[in-house]
C-alpha atoms as a PDB file:
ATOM      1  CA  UNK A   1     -29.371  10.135  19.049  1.00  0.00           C
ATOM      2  CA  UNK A   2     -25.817   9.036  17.934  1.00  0.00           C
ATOM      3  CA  UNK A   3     -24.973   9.548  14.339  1.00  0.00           C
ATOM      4  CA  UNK A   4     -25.851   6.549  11.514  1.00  0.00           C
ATOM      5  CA  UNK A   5     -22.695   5.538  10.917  1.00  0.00           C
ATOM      6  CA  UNK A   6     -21.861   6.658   7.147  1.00  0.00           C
ATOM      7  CA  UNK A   7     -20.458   3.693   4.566  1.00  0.00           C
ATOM      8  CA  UNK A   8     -16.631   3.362   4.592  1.00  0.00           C
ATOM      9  CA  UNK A   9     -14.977   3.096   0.853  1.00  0.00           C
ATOM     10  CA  UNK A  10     -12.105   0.790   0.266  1.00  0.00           C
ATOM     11  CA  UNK A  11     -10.426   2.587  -2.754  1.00  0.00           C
ATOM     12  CA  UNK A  12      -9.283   5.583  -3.945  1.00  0.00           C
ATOM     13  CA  UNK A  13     -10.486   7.160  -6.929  1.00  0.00           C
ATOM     14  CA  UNK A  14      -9.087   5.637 -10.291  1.00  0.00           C
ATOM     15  CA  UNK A  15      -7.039   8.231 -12.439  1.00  0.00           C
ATOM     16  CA  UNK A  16      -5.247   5.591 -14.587  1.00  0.00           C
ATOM     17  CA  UNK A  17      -5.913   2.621 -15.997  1.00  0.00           C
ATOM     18  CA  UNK A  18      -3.489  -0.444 -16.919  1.00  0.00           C
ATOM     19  CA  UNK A  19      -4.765  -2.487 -20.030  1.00  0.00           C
ATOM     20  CA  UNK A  20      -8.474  -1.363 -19.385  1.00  0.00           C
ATOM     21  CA  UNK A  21      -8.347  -1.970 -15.215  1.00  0.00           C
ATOM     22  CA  UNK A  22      -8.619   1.088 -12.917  1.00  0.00           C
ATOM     23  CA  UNK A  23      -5.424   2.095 -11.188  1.00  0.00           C
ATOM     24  CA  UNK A  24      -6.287   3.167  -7.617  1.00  0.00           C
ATOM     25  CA  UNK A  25      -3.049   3.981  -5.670  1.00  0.00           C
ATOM     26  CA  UNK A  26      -0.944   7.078  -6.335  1.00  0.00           C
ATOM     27  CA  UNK A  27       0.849   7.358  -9.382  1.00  0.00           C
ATOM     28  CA  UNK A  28       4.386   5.082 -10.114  1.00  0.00           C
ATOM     29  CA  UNK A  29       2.910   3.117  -6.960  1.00  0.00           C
ATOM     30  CA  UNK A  30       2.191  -0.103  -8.724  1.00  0.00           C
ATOM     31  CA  UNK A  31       5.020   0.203 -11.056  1.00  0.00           C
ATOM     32  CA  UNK A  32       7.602   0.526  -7.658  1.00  0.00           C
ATOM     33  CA  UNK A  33       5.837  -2.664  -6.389  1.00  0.00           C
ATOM     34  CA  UNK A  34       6.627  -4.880  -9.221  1.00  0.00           C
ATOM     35  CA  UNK A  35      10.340  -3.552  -9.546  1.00  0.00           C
ATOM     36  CA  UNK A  36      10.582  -4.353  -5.370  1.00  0.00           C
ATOM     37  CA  UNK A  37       8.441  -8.024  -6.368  1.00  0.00           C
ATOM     38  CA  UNK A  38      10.936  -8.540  -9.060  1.00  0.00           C
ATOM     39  CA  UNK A  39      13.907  -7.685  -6.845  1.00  0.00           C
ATOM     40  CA  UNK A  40      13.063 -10.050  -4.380  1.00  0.00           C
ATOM     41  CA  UNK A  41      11.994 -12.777  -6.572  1.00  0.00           C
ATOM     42  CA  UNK A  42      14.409 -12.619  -9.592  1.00  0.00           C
ATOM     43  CA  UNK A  43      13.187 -16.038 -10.854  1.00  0.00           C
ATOM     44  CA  UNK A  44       9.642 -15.754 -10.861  1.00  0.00           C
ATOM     45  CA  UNK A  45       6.987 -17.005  -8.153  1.00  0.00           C
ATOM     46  CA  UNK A  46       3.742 -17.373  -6.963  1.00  0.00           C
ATOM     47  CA  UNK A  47       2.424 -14.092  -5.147  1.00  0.00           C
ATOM     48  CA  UNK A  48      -0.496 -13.305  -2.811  1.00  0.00           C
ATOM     49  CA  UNK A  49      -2.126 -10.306  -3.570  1.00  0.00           C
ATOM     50  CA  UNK A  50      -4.112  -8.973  -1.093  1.00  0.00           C
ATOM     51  CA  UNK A  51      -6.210  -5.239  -1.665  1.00  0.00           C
ATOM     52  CA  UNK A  52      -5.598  -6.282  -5.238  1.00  0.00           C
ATOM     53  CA  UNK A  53      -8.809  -3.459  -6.087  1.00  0.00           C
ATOM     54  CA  UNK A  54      -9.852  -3.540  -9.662  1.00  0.00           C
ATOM     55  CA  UNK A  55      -6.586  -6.081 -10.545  1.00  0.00           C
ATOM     56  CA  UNK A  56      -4.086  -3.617 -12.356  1.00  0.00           C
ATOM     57  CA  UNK A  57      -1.281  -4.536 -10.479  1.00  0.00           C
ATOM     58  CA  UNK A  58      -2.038  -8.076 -10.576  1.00  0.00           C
ATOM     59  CA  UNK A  59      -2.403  -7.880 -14.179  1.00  0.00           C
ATOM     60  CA  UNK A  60       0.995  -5.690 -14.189  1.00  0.00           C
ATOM     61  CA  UNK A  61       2.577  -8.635 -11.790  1.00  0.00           C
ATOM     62  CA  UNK A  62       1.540 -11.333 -13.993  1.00  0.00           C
ATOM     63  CA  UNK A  63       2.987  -9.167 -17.529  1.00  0.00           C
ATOM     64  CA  UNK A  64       6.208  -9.438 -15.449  1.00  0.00           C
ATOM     65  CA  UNK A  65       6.236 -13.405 -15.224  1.00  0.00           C
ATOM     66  CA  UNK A  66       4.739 -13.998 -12.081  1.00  0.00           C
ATOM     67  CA  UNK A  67       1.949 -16.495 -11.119  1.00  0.00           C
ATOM     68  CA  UNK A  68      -0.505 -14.181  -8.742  1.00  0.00           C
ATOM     69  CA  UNK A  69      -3.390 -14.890  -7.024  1.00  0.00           C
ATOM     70  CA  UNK A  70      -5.415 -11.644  -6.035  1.00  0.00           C
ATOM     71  CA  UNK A  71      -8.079 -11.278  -3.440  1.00  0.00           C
ATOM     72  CA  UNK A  72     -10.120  -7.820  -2.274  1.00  0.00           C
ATOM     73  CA  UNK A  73     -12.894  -7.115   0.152  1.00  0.00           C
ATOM     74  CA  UNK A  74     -15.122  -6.290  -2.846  1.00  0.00           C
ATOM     75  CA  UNK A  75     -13.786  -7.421  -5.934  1.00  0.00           C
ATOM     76  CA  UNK A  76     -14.874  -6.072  -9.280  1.00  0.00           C
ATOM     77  CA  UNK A  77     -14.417  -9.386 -11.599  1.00  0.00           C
ATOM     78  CA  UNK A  78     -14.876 -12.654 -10.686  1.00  0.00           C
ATOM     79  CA  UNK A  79     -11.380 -13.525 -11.114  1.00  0.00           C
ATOM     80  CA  UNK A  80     -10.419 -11.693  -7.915  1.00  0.00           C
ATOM     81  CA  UNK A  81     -11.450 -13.590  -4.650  1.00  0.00           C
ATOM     82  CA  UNK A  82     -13.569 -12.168  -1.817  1.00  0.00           C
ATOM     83  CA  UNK A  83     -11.528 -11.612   1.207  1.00  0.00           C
ATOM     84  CA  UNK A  84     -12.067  -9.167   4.469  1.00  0.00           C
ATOM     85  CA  UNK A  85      -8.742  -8.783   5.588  1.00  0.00           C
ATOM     86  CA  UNK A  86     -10.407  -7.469   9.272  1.00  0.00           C
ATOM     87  CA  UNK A  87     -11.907 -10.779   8.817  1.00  0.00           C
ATOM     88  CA  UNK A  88      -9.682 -13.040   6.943  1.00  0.00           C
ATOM     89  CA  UNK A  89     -11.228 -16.678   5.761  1.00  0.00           C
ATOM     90  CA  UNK A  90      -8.360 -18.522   4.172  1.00  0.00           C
ATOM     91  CA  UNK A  91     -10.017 -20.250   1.510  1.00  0.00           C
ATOM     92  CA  UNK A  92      -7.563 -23.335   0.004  1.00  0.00           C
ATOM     93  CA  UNK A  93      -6.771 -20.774  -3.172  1.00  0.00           C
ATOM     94  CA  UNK A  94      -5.237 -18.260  -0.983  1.00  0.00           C
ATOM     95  CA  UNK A  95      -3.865 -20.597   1.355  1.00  0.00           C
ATOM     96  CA  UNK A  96      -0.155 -21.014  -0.817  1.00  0.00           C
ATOM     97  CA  UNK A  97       1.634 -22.132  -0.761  1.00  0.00           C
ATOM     98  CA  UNK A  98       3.249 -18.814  -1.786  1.00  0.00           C
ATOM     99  CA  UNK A  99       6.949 -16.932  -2.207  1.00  0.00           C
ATOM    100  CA  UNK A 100       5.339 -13.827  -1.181  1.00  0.00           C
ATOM    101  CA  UNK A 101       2.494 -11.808  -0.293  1.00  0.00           C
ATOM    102  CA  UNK A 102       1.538  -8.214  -1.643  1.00  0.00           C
ATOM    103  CA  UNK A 103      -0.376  -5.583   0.256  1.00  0.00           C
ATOM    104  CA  UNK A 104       0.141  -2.340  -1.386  1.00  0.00           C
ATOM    105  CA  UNK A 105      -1.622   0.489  -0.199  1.00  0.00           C
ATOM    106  CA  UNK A 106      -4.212  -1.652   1.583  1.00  0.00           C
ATOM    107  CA  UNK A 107      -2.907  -1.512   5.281  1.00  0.00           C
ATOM    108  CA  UNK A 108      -4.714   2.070   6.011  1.00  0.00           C
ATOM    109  CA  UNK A 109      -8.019   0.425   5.427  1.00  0.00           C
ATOM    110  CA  UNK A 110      -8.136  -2.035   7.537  1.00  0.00           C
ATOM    111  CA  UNK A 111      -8.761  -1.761  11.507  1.00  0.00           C
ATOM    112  CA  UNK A 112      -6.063  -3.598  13.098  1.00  0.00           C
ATOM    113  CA  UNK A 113      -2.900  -3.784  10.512  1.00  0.00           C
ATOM    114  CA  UNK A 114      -1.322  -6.130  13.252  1.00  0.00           C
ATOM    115  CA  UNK A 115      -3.707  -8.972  13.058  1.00  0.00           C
ATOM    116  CA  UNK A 116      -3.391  -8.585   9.267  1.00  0.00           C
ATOM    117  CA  UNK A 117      -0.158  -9.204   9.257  1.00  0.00           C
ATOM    118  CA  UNK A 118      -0.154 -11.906  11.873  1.00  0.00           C
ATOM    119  CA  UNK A 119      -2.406 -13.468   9.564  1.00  0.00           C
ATOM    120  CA  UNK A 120      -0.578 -13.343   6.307  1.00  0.00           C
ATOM    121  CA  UNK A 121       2.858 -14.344   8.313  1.00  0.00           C
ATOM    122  CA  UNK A 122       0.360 -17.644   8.925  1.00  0.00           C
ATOM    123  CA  UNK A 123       0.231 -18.601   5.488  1.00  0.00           C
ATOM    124  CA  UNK A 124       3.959 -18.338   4.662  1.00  0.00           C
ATOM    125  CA  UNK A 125       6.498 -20.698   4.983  1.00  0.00           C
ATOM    126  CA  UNK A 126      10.003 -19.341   6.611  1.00  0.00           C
ATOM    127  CA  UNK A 127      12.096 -17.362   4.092  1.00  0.00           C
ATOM    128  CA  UNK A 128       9.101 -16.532   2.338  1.00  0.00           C
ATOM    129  CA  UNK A 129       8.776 -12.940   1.440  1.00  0.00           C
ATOM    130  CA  UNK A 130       6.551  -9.863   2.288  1.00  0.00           C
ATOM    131  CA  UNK A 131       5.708  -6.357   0.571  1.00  0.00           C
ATOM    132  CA  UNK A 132       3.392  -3.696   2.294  1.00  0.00           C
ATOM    133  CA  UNK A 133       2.329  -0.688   1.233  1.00  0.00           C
ATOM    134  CA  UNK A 134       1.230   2.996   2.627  1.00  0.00           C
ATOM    135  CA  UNK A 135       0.948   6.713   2.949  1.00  0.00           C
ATOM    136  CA  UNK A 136       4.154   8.178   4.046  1.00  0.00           C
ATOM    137  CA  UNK A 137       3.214  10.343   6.773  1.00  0.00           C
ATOM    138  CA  UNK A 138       6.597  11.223   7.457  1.00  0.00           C
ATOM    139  CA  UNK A 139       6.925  13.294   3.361  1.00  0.00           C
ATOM    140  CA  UNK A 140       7.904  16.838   4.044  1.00  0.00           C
ATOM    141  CA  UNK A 141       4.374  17.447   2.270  1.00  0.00           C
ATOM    142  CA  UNK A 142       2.535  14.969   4.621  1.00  0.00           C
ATOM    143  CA  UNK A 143       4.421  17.114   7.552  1.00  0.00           C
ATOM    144  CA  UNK A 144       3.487  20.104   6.219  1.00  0.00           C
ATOM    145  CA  UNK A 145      -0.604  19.288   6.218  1.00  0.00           C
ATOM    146  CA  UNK A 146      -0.300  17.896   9.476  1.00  0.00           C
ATOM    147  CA  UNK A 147       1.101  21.190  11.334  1.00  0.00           C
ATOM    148  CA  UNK A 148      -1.310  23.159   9.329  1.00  0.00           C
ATOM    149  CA  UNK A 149      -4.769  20.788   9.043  1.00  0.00           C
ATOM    150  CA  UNK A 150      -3.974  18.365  12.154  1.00  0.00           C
ATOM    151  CA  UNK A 151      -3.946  15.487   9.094  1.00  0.00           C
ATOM    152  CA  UNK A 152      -1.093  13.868   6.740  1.00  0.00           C
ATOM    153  CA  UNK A 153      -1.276  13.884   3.023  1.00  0.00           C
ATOM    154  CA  UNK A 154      -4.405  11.980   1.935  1.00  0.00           C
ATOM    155  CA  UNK A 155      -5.848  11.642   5.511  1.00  0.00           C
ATOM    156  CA  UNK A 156      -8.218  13.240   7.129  1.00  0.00           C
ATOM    157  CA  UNK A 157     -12.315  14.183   7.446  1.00  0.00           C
ATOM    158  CA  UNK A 158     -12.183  14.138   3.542  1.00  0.00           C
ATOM    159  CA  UNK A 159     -10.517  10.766   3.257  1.00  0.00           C
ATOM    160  CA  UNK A 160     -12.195   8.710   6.125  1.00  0.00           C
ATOM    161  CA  UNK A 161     -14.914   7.767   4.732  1.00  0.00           C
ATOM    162  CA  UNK A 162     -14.004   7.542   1.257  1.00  0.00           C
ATOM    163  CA  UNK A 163     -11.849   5.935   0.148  1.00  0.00           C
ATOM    164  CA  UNK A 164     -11.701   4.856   3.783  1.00  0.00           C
ATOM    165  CA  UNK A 165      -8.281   5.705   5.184  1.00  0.00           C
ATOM    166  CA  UNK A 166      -8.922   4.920   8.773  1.00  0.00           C
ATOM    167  CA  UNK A 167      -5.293   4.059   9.886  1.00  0.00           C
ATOM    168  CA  UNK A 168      -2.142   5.932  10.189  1.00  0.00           C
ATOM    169  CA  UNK A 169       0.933   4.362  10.219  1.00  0.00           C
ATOM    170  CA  UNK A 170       4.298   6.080  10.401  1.00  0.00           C
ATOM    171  CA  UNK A 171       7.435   3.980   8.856  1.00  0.00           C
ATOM    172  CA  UNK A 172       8.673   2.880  12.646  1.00  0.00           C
ATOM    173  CA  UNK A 173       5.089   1.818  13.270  1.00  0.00           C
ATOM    174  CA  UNK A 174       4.610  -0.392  10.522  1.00  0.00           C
ATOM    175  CA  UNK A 175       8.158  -1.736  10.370  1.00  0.00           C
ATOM    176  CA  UNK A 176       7.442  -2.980  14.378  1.00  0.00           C
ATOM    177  CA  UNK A 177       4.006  -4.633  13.270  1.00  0.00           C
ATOM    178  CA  UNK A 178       5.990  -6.257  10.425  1.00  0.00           C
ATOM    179  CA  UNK A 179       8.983  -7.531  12.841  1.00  0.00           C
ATOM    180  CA  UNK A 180       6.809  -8.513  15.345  1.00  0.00           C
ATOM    181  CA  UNK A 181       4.084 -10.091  12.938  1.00  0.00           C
ATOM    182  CA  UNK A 182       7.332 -12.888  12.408  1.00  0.00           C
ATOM    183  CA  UNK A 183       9.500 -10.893   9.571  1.00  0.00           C
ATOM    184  CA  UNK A 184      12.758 -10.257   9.732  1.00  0.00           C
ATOM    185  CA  UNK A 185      15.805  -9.430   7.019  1.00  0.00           C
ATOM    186  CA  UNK A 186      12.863  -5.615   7.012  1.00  0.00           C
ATOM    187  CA  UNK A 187      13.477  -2.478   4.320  1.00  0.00           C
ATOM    188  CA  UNK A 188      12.180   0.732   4.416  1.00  0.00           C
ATOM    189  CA  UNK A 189      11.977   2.323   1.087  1.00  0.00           C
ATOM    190  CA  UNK A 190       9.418   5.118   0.078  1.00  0.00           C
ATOM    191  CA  UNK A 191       8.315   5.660  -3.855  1.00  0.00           C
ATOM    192  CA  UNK A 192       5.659   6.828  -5.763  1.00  0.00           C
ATOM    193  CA  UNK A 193       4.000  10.506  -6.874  1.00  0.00           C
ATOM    194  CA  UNK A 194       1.447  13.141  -5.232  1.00  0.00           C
ATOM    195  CA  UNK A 195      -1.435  13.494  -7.395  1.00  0.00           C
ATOM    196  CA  UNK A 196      -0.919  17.115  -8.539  1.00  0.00           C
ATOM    197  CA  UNK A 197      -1.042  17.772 -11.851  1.00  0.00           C
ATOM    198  CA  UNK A 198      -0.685  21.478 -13.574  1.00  0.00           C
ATOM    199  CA  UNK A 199      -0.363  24.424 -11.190  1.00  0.00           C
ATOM    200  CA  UNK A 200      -0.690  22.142  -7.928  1.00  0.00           C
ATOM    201  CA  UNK A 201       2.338  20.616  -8.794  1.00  0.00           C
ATOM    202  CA  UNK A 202       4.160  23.591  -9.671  1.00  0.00           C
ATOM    203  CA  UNK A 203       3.297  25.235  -5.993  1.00  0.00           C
ATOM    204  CA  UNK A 204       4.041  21.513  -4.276  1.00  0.00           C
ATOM    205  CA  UNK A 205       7.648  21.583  -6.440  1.00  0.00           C
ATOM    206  CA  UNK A 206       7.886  24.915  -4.642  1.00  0.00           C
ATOM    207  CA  UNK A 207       6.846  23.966  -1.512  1.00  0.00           C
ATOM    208  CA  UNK A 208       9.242  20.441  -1.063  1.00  0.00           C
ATOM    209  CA  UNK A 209      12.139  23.294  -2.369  1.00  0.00           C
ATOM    210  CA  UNK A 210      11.468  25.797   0.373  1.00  0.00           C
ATOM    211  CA  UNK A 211      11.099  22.777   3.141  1.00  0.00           C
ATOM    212  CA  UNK A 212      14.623  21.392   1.812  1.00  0.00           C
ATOM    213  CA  UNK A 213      15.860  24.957   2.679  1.00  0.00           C
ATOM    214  CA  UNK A 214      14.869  24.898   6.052  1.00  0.00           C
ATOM    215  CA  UNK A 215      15.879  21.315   6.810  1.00  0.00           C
ATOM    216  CA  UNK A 216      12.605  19.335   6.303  1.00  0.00           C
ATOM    217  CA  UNK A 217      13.632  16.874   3.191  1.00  0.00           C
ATOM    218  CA  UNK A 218      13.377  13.272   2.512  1.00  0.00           C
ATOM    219  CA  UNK A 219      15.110  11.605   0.065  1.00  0.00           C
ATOM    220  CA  UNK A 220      12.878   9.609  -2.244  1.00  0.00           C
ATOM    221  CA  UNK A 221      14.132   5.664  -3.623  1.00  0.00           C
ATOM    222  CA  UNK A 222      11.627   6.223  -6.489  1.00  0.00           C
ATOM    223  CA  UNK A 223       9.215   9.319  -7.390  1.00  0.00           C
ATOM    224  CA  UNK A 224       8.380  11.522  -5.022  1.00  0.00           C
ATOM    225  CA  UNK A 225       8.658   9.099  -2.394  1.00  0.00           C
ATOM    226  CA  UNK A 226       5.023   9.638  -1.297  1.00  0.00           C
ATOM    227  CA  UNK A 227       4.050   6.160  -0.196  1.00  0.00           C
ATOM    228  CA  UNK A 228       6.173   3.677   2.184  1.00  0.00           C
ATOM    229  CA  UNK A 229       7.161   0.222   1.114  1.00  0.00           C
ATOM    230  CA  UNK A 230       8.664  -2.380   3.498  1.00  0.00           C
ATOM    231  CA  UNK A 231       9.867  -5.501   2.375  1.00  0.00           C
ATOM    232  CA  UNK A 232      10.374  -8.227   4.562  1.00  0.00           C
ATOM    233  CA  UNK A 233      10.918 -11.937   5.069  1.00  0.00           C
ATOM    234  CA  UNK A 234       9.403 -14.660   7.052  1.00  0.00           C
ATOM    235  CA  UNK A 235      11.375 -15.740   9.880  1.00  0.00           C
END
């Protein structure tokens, strides 16, 4: 008899909070995200976020001057729209027009990233801009767990399930959905922090030194550089 198949979480656990909303991506994530939303949109805009969770970075992109509209598979408040991203319905909100489109640490939920981002190229108008978000797989740490466990940082049998990281998708991997998804003008940038605190992040401080010895370093735009953020723009 095959398996029941067990419930797959969309979220990781929330450590943080921003003005009373759970904060579930790494730490410095969201706050890289707005610095790379304000870089490309110096004047303001109107932004789709998409995987917006319990809407602290939405809240943290609207403190900034933006006008956002946020949408997640299961959304906590009933300010944040419904939307399956393996199963997008456009509703007229979250059809734009917008100056870009946010999907931070989202991408390794969802079963086929490509269609995803087929989609969301669909709703923007040419020089329009992009921002995606997720694990860097290629972090000396992330290296490191795969040669030992066979899985990256924050993947794995632990992490399928819950909070549901079911895809992996190296830096060249996602930058090629993005470019071929109808982006061009594409950045690769990595930022935010591991989640060790106290004597974990004492022996991972250790650990990234000894790797730098031996030729396994990356260098980091913004924290540790744990995540990977691609910018983009509609072509």
């Amino acid at each position: 008899m095959a398996e029941a198949e067990q419930p797959t979480g969309q979220r990781t656990t929330a450590t943080r909070s921003y003005r009373g909303h759970g904060v579930h991506a790494a730490p410095g994530v969201h706050e890289y995200a707005v610095e790379l939303v304000r870089a490309a949109l110096p004047h303001g805009g109107r932004v789709l976020e998409v995987g917006a969770g319990c809407g602290a970075l939405t809240l943290r992109l609207r403190d900034a001057g933006f006008d956002v509209v946020p949408t997640d598979l299961d959304p906590p408040h009933d300010w944040i729209a419904r939307l399956d991203l393996d199963d997008p319905e456009w509703t007229d909100q979250a059809r734009g027009p917008f100056d870009m489109v946010v999907c931070v640490e989202t991408l390794e939920h969802v079963e086929n990233p490509r269609k995803v981002l087929r989609s969301i190229r669909s709703l923007l108008r040419a020089g329009d801009g992009l921002l995606v978000s997720t694990p860097n797989i290629t972090h000396p740490h992330s290296r490191l767990k795969m040669l030992l466990r066979g899985a990256p940082y924050i993947f794995g049998p632990g992490h399928y399930h819950q909070p549901g990281h079911i895809t992996i998708l190296p830096d060249w991997m996602l930058t090629e959905h993005v470019r071929l998804a109808g982006f061009d003008r594409i950045r690769v940038t990595n930022g935010g922090d591991t989640f060790y605190r106290g004597a974990l992040r004492v022996a991972y401080r250790v650990e990234i030194a000894v790797l730098a010895l031996v030729g396994v370093r990356q260098r980091a735009h913004s924290g540790d550089g744990i995540c990977t953020f691609v910018t983009a723009t509609a072509a």
